[in-house]
Protein backbone atom coordinates (compact mmCIF):
# COMPACT_ATOMS: atom_id res chain seq x y z
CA UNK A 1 -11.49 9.05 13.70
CA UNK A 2 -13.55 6.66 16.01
CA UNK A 3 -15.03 9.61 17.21
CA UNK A 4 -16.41 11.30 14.54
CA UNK A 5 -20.07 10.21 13.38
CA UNK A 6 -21.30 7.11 12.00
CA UNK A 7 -21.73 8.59 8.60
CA UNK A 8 -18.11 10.04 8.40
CA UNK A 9 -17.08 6.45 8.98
CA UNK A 10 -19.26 4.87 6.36
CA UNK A 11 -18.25 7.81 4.03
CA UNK A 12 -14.87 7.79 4.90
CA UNK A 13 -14.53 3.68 3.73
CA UNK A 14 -17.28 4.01 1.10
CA UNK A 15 -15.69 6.62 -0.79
CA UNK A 16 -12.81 7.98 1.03
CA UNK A 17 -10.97 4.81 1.48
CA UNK A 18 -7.67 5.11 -0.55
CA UNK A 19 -7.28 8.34 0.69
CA UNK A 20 -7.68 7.39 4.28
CA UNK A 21 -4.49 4.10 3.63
CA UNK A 22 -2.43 6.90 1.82
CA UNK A 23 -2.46 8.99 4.92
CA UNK A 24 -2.20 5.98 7.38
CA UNK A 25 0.86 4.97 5.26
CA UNK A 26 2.21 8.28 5.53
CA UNK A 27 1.60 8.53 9.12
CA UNK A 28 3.37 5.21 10.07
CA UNK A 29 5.93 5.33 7.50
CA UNK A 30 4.97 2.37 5.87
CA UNK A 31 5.91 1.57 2.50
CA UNK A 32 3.26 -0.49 0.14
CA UNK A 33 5.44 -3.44 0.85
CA UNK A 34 4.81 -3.26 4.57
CA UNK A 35 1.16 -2.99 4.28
CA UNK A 36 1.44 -5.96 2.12
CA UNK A 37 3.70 -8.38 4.06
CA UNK A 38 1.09 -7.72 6.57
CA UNK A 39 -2.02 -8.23 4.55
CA UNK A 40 -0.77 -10.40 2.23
CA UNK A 41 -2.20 -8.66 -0.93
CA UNK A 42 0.37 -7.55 -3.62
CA UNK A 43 2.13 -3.68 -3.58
CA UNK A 44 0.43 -3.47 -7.09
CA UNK A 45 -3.07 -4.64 -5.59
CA UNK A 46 -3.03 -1.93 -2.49
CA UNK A 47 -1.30 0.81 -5.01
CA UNK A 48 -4.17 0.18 -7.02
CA UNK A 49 -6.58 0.65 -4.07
CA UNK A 50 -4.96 3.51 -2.77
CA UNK A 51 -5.25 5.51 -6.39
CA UNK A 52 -8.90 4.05 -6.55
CA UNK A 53 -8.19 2.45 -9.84
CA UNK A 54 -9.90 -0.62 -7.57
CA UNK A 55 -12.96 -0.60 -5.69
CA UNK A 56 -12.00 -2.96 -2.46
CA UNK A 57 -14.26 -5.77 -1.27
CA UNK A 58 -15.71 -5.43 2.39
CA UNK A 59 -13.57 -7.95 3.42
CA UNK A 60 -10.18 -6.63 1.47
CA UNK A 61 -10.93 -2.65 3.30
CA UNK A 62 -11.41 -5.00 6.91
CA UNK A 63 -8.47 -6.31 6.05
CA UNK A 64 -5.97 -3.60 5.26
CA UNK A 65 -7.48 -1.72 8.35
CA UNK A 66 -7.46 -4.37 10.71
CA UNK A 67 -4.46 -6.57 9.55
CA UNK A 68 -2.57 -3.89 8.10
CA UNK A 69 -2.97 -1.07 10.57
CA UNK A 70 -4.55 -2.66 13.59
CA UNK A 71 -7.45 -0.64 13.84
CA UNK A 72 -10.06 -3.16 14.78
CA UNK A 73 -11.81 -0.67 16.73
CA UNK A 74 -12.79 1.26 13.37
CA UNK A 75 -13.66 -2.09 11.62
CA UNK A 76 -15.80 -3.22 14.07
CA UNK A 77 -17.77 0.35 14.08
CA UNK A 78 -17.95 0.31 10.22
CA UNK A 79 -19.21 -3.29 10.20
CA UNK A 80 -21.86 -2.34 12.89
CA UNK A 81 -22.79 0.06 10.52
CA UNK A 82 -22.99 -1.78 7.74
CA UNK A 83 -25.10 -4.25 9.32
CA UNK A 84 -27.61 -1.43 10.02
CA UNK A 85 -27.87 0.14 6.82
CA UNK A 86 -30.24 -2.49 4.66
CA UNK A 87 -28.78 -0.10 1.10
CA UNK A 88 -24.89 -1.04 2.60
CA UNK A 89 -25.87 -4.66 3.53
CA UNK A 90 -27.19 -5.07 -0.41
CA UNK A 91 -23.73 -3.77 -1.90
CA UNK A 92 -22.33 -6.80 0.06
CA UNK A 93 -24.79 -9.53 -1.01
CA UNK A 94 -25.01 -8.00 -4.80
């Protein structure tokens, strides 16, 4: 994933993010619970995430991918980006 380009990562989050936890759960065998204990949002919140009946905050997606699946390397990239795109930085500010 930290390979591809920098728009497959901004899509990917933007619009692909549920997707991209189900599969991560899936991979690692994690239940909801698990991802929760280690974010410390509810089962119900990340479900909700996950079936994009929620869109997640900036700081929620950093969260689940950093805290829940230790992938600081791809938060760090999609933050970079963020910070880059003026049309991404005013979806955070707005």
């Amino acid at each position: 994933m930290e390979q591809q380009g920098n728009q497959d990562v901004l899509d990917m989050i933007e619009n692909h993010f549920g997707e991209f936890v189900e599969q991560l759960k899936k991979q690692r065998g994690y239940s909801l619970k698990d991802i929760s204990d280690k974010t410390n949002l509810s089962p119900s919140y990340i479900y909700r995430l996950i079936k994009n009946f929620r869109g997640g905050e900036l700081t929620t997606k950093l969260n689940i991918l950093i805290n829940g699946f230790g992938m600081e390397n791809l938060a760090e990239e999609y933050m970079k980006q963020v910070l880059q795109n003026k049309e991404q930085l005013k979806k955070i500010t707005d």
